[in-house]
Protein backbone atom coordinates (compact mmCIF):
# COMPACT_ATOMS: atom_id res chain seq x y z
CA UNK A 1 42.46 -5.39 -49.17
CA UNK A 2 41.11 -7.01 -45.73
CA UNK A 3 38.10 -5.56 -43.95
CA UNK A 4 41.08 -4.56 -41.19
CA UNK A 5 43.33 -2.55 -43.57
CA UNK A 6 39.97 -0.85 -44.99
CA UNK A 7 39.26 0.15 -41.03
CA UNK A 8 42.48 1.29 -40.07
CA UNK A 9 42.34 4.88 -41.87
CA UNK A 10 39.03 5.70 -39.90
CA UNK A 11 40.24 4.06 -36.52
CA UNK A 12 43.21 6.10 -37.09
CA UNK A 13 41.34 9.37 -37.83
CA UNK A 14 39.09 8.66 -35.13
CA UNK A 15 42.04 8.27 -32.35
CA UNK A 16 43.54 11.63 -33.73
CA UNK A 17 40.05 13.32 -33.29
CA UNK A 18 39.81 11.40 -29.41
CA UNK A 19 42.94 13.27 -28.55
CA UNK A 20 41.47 16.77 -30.10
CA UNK A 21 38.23 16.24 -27.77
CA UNK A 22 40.94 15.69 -24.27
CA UNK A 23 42.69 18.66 -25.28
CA UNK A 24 39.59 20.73 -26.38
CA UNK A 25 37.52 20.00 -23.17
CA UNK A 26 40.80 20.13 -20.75
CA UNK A 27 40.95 24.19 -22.38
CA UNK A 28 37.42 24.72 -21.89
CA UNK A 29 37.54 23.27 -18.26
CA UNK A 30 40.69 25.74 -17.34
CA UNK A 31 38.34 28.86 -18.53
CA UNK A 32 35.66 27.40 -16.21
CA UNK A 33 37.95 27.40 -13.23
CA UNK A 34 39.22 30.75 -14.61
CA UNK A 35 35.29 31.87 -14.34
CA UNK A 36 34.89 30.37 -10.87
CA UNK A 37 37.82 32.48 -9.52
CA UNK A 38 36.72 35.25 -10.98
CA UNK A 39 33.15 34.68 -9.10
CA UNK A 40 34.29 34.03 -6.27
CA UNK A 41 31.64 32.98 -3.69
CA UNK A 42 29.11 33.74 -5.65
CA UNK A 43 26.40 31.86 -7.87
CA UNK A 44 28.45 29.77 -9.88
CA UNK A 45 25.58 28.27 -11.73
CA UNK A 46 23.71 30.41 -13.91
CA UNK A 47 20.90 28.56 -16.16
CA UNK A 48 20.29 30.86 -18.40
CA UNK A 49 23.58 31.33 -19.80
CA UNK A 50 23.42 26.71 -19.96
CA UNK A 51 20.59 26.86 -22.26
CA UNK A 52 21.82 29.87 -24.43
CA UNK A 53 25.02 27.31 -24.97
CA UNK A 54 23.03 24.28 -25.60
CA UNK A 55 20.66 26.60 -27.92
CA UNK A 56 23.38 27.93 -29.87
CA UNK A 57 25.13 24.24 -29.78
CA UNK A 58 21.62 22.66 -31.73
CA UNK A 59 21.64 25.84 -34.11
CA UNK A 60 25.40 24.96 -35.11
CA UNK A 61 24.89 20.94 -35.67
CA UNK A 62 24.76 20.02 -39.03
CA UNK A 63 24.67 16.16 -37.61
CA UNK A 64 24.64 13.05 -37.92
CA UNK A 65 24.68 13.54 -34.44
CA UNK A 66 20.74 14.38 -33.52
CA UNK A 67 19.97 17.88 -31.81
CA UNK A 68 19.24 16.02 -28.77
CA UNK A 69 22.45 13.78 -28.28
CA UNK A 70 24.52 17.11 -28.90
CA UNK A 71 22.83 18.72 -26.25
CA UNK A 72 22.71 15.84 -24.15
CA UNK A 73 26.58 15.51 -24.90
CA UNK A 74 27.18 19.12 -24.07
CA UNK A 75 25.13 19.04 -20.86
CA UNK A 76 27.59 16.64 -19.28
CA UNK A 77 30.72 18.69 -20.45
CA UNK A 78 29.31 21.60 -18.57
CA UNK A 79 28.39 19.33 -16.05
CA UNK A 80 32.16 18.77 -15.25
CA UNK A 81 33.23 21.70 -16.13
CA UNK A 82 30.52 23.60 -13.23
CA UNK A 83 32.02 20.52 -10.91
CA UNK A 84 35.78 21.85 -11.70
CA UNK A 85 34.54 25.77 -9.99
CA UNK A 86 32.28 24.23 -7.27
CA UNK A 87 30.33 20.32 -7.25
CA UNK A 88 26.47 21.53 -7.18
CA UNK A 89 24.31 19.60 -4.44
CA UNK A 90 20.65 18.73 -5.39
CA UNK A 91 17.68 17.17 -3.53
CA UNK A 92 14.68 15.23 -4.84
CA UNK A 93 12.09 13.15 -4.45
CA UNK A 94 13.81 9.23 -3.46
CA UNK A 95 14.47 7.03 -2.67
CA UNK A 96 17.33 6.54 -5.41
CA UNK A 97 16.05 5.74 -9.24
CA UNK A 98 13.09 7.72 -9.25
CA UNK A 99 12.21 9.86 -12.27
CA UNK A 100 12.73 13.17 -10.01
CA UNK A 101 16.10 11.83 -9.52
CA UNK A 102 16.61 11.63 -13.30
CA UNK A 103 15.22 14.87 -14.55
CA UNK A 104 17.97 16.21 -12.45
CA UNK A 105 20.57 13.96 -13.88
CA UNK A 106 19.71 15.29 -16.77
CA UNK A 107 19.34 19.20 -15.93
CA UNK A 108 22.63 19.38 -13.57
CA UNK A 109 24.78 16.40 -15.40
CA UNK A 110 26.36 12.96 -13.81
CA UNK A 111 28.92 15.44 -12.11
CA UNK A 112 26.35 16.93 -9.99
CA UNK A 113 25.52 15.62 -6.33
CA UNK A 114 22.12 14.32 -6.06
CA UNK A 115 20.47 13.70 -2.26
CA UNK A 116 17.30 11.90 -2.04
CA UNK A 117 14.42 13.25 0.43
CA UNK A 118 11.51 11.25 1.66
CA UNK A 119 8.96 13.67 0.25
CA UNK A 120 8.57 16.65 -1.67
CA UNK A 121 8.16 18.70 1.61
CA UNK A 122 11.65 17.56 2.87
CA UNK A 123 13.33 18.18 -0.50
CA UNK A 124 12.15 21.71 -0.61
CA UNK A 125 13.27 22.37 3.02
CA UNK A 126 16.69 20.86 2.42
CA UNK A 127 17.55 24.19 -0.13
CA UNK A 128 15.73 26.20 1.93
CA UNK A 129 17.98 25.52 5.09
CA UNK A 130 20.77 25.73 2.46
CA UNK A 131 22.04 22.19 2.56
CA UNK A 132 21.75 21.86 -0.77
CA UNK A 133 21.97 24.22 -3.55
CA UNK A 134 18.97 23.65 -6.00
CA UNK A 135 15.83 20.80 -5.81
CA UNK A 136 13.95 19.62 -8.24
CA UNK A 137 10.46 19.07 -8.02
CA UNK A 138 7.74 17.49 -10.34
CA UNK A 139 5.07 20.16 -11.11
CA UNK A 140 2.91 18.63 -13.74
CA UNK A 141 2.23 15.32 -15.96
CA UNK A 142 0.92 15.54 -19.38
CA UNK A 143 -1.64 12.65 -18.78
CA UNK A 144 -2.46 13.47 -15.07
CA UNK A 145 -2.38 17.03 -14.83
CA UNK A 146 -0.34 18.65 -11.90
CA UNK A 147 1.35 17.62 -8.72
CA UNK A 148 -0.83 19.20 -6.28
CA UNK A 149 1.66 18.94 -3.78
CA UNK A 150 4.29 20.56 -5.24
CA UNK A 151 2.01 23.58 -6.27
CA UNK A 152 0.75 24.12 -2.74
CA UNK A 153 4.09 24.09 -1.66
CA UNK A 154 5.10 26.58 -4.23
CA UNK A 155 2.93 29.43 -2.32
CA UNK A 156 5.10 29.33 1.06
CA UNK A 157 8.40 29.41 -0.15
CA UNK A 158 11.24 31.90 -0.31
CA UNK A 159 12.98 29.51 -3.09
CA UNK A 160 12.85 31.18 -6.26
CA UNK A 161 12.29 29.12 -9.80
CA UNK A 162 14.91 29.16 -11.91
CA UNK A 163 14.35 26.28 -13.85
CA UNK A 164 12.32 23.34 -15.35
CA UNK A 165 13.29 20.23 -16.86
CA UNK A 166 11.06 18.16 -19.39
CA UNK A 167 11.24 14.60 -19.19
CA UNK A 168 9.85 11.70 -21.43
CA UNK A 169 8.26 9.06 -18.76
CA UNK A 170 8.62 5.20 -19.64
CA UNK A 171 6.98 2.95 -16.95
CA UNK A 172 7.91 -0.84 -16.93
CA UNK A 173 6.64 -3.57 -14.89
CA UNK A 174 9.27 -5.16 -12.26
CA UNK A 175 9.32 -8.41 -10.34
CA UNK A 176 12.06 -9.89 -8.77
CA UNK A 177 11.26 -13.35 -10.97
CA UNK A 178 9.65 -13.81 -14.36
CA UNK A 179 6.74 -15.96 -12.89
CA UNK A 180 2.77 -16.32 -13.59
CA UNK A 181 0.55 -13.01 -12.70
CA UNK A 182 -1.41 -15.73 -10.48
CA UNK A 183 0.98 -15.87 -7.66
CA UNK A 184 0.50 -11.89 -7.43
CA UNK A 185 -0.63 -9.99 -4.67
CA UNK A 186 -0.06 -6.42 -5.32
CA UNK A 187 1.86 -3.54 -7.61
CA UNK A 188 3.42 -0.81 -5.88
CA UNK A 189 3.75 2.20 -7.13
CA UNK A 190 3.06 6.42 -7.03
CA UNK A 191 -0.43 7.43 -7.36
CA UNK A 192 0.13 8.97 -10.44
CA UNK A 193 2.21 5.79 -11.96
CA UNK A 194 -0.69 3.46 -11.20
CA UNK A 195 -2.94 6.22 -12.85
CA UNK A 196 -0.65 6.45 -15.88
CA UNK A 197 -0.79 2.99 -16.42
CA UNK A 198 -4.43 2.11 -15.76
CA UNK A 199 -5.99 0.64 -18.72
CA UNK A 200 -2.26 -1.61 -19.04
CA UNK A 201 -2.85 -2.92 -15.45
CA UNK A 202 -6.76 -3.49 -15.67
CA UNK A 203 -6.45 -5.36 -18.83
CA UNK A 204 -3.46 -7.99 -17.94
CA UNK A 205 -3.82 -8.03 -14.04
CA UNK A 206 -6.13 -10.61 -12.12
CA UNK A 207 -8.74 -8.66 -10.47
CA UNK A 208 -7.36 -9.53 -6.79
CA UNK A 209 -4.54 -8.00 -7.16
CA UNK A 210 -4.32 -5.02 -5.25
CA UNK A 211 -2.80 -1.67 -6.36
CA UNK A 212 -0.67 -0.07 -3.40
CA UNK A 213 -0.17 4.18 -3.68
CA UNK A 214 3.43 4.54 -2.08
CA UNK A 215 5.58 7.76 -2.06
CA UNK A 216 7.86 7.17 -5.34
CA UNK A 217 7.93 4.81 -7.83
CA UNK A 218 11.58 4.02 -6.60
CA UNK A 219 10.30 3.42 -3.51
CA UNK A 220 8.24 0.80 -5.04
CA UNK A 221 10.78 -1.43 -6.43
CA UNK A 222 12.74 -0.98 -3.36
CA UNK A 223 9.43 -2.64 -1.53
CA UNK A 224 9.53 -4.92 -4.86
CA UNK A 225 12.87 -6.32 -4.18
CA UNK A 226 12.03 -7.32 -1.05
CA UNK A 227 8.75 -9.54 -1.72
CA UNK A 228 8.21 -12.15 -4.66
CA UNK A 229 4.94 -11.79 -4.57
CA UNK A 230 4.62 -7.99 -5.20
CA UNK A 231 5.18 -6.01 -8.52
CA UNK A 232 6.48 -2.28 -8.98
CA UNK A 233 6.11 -0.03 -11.79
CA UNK A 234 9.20 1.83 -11.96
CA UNK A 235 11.48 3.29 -14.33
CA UNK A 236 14.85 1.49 -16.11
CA UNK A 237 17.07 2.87 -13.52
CA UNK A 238 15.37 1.41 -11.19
CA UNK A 239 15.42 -1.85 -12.22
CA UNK A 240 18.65 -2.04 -12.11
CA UNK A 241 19.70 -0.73 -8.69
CA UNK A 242 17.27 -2.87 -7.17
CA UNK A 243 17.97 -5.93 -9.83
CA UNK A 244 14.74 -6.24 -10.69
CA UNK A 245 13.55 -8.02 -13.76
CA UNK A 246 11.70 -6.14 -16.70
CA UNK A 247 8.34 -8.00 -16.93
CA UNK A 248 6.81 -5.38 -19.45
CA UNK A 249 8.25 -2.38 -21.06
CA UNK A 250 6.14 0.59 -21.50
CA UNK A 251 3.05 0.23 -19.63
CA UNK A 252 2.14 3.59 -19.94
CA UNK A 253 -1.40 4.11 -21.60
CA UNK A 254 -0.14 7.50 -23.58
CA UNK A 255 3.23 7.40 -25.46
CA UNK A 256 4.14 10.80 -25.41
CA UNK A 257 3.61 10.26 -21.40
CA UNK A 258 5.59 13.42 -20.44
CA UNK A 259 6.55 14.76 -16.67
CA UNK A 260 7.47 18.81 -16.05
CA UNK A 261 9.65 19.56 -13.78
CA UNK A 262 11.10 23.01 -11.85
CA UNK A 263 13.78 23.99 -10.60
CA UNK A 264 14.16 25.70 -7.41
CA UNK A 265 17.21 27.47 -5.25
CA UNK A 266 18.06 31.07 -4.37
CA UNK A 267 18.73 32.96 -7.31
CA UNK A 268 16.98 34.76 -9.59
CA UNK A 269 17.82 34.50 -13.27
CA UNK A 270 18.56 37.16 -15.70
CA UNK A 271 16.78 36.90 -19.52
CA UNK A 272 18.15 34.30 -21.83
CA UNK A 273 15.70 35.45 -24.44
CA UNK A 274 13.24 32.47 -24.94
CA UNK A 275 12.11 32.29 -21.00
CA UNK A 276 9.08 31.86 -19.06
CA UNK A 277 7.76 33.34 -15.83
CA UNK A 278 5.63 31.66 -13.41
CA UNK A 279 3.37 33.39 -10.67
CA UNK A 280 0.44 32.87 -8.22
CA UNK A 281 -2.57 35.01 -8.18
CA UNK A 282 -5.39 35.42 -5.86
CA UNK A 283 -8.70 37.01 -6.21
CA UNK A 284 -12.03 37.44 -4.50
CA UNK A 285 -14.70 34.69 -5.35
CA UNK A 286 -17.39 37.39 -7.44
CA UNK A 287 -18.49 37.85 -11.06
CA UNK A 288 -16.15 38.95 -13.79
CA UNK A 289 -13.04 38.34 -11.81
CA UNK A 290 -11.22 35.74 -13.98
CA UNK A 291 -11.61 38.06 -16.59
CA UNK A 292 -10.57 40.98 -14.59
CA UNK A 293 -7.24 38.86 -13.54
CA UNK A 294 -6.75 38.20 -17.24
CA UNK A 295 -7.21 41.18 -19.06
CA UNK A 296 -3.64 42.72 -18.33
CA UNK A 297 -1.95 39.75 -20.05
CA UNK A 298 -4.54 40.04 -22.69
CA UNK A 299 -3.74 43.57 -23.50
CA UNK A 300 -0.38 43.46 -23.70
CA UNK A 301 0.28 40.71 -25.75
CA UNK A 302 1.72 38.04 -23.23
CA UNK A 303 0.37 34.80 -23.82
CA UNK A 304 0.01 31.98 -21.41
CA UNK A 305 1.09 28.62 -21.23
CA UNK A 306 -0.58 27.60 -18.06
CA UNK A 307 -3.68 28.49 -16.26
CA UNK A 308 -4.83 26.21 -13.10
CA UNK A 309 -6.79 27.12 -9.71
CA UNK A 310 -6.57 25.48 -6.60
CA UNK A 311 -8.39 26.65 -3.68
CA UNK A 312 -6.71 28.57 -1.08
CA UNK A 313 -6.79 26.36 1.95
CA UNK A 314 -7.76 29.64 3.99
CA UNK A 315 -11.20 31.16 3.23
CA UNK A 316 -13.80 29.10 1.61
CA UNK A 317 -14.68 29.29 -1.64
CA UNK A 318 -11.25 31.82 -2.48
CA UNK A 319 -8.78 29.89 -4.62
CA UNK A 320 -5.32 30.79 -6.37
CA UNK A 321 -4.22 31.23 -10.30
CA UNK A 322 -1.12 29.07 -10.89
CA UNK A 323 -0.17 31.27 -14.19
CA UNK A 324 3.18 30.59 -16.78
CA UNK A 325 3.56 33.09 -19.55
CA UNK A 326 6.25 33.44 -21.81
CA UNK A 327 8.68 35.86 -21.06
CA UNK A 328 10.95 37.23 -18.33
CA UNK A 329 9.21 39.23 -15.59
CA UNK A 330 12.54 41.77 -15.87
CA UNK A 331 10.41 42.49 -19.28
CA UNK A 332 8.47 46.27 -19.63
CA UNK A 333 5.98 45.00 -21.05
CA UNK A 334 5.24 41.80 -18.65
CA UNK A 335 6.46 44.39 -15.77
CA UNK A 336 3.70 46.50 -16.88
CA UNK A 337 1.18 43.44 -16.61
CA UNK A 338 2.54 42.77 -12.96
CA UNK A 339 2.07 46.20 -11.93
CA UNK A 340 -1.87 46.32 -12.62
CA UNK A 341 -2.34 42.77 -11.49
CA UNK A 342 -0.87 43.67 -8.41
CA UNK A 343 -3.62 46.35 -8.09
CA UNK A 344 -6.28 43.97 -8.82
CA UNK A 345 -5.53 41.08 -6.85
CA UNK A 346 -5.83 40.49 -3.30
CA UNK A 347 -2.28 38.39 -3.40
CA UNK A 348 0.70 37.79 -6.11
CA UNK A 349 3.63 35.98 -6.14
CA UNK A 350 5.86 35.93 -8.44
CA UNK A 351 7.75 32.54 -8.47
CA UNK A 352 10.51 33.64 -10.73
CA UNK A 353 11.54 33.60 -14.48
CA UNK A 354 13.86 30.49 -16.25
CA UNK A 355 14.73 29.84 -19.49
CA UNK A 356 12.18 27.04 -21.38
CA UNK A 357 13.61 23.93 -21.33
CA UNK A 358 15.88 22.62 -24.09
CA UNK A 359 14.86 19.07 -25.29
C-alpha cells in the first residue's frame, strides 16, 4: 500500500471533522447573536462568564491538545462570536507590537479592535471618555516589580477592574542588519526591558554603547527601523511589523520573565467563583497601623496575593496599600472585611473584582 493510500482514511476523516467544526461554530455564533439581541444595549461582554467557559473547556480536555492551546483555541471562537453581537474596541500602550498590545490580543481575541495610545495616561482616558470600551494596562512584572504608573493612575479613576491578563515576556534583540556590535551606538528600549535584560546587555555589549529609556518597547524598534546603527529590544511581533532582524532570542535574564496585566472599562463583574478583588487603602503614618489595616483580612480568613505601598503624593510621609485578595468583594465574608476597613482607614477604594486569569 503507498504512503498516499495509508493517508487518505485520516485526510478523509479529518475533512469530515473540518466540516463538523463550520457547522458547530456557525450554531454557536447564531446563539451569540441570539444573546446580543436579547441584551440589547447593554454590556455585551461579560468576563466572568469567558473564563467559567474556558475553565470548564480545560476541565473537559482529555488532549492531545494541551490545556493551553484549547483555551487559546476557544478564546478566539468567542472572540468572533462577541464580534458577531457588537466588535469590542480596546486601547493600550503603542505604538503597534508592544506586549500591552498582545496581552490584549490574547484576553479580547484577533476579532477585537485594538487602538494604540502614546502612554498609559492617554489609554486610560480613551475608556474613560468612552471611545473605547475596555484598556489594558500593565500593572506588575515578575522580575521588576510594579508599573508605578499604572498604580498611581489606578487611584483617580472611575474605570472599574474587571480583568487581568498574564503574559509570558520573551525579549529579543533587533537590528535592521546582522552586523558587528562595534558599529553600535545605542539599544532602545522601555525602562523596564533594558532592566529585564541587564546582565544579557552588560555581558555582550561594548561599554559605549548607550542604553536609551523610550515609552514602549514597540516604540523602540519603530526608532530601530529607522537607524542602522541603533538596536531595540522588542518582542516577535515586533520584529516583524517593523522587519527587523532577530539578532538574539531571549535576552531576558529570568525565564519565567512574566508581565500582569488589568483590565479596565465600566462594568462591574458578578462572581465567577475563583476571582480576585483589588483595592487601595490609606492610613495615618503611626505605630501599629499596618497591622491595624490587616487584621480584618486576617480574621476572616481572606488571604492576600498582593501587598505594596506607595506614598500618597499629598501629605508627607502618608502612603497607600495597593491590596489583591482572593475573592469577590460581592462576598459576606470579604464584605464584612470592607466594612471595618472602611472604619479604620482614612481612604478606600475598591478597584473592582475579576475572575483570575486562565493560562
Amino acid at each position: 500500500m503507498s504512503d498516499d493510500s495509508k493517508l487518505l482514511p485520516h485526510r478523509t476523516a479529518i475533512d469530515n471533522i473540518d466540516n463538523q467544526l463550520i457547522d458547530l461554530m456557525n450554531e454557536r455564533a447564531k446563539h451569540a447573536r441570539a444573546i446580543g439581541e436579547l441584551k440589547g444595549t447593554g454590556v455585551v461582554y461579560r468576563p466572568e462568564r469567558e473564563a467559567q467557559v474556558l475553565r470548564r473547556i480545560k476541565a473537559f480536555n482529555t488532549g492531545p491538545l494541551t490545556d493551553e492551546a484549547v483555551a487559546r483555541l476557544f478564546r478566539e471562537i468567542m472572540s468572533e462570536c462577541l464580534a458577531i453581537e457588537r466588535p469590542l474596541t480596546i486601547a493600550y500602550l503603542g505604538p503597534e507590537g508592544t506586549f500591552t498590545q498582545l496581552a490584549a490580543m490574547k484576553h479580547f481575541g484577533h476579532a477585537a479592535h485594538t487602538v494604540p495610545c502614546l502612554t498609559v495616561d492617554d489609554s486610560l482616558r480613551l475608556v474613560e471618555a468612552r471611545q473605547a470600551d475596555y484598556v489594558v494596562a500593565p500593572v506588575e512584572n515578575s522580575t521588576e516589580g510594579s508599573v508605578g504608573r499604572t498604580l498611581d493612575l489606578l487611584v483617580n479613576t472611575p474605570l472599574r477592574v474587571c480583568g487581568e491578563v498574564v503574559l509570558r515576556v520573551h525579549h529579543h534583540f533587533l537590528r535592521t542588519q546582522y552586523v558587528d556590535f562595534a558599529d553600535l551606538d545605542a539599544v532602545y528600549a522601555h525602562a523596564q526591558a533594558l532592566a529585564q535584560c541587564q546582565h544579557w546587555l552588560a555581558k555582550n555589549l561594548p561599554d559605549n554603547v548607550s542604553r536609551v529609556a523610550v515609552s514602549s518597547n514597540a516604540e523602540a524598534a519603530k526608532l530601530a527601523a529607522q537607524n542602522p546603527r541603533v538596536a531595540a529590544i522588542a518582542s516577535q511581533a515586533a520584529a516583524e511589523i517593523y522587519a527587523l532582524n532577530k539578532i538574539a532570542a531571549n535576552i531576558e535574564d529570568e525565564p519565567n520573565n512574566t508581565t500582569r496585566f488589568l483590565v479596565l472599562g465600566h462594568q462591574d463583574t458578578t462572581p465567577s467563583g475563583h476571582d480576585k478583588t483589588s483595592l487601595i487603602v490609606s492610613a495615618p503614618n503611626r505605630s501599629g497601623m499596618l497591622h491595624h489595616i490587616i487584621e480584618p483580612l486576617m480574621q476572616t480568613g481572606i488571604s492576600m496575593t498582593k501587598f505594596e505601598s506607595r506614598p500618597s503624593r499629598t501629605n508627607l510621609w502618608e502612603y497607600l496599600f495597593f491590596i489583591d485578595i482572593e475573592g469577590h468583594f460581592a462576598e459576606p465574608r470579604i464584605q464584612a472585611a470592607l466594612d471595618v476597613l472602611r472604619e479604620r482607614a482614612m481612604f478606600i477604594k475598591v478597584l473592582g473584582a475579576y475572575p483570575v486569569a486562565v493560562l
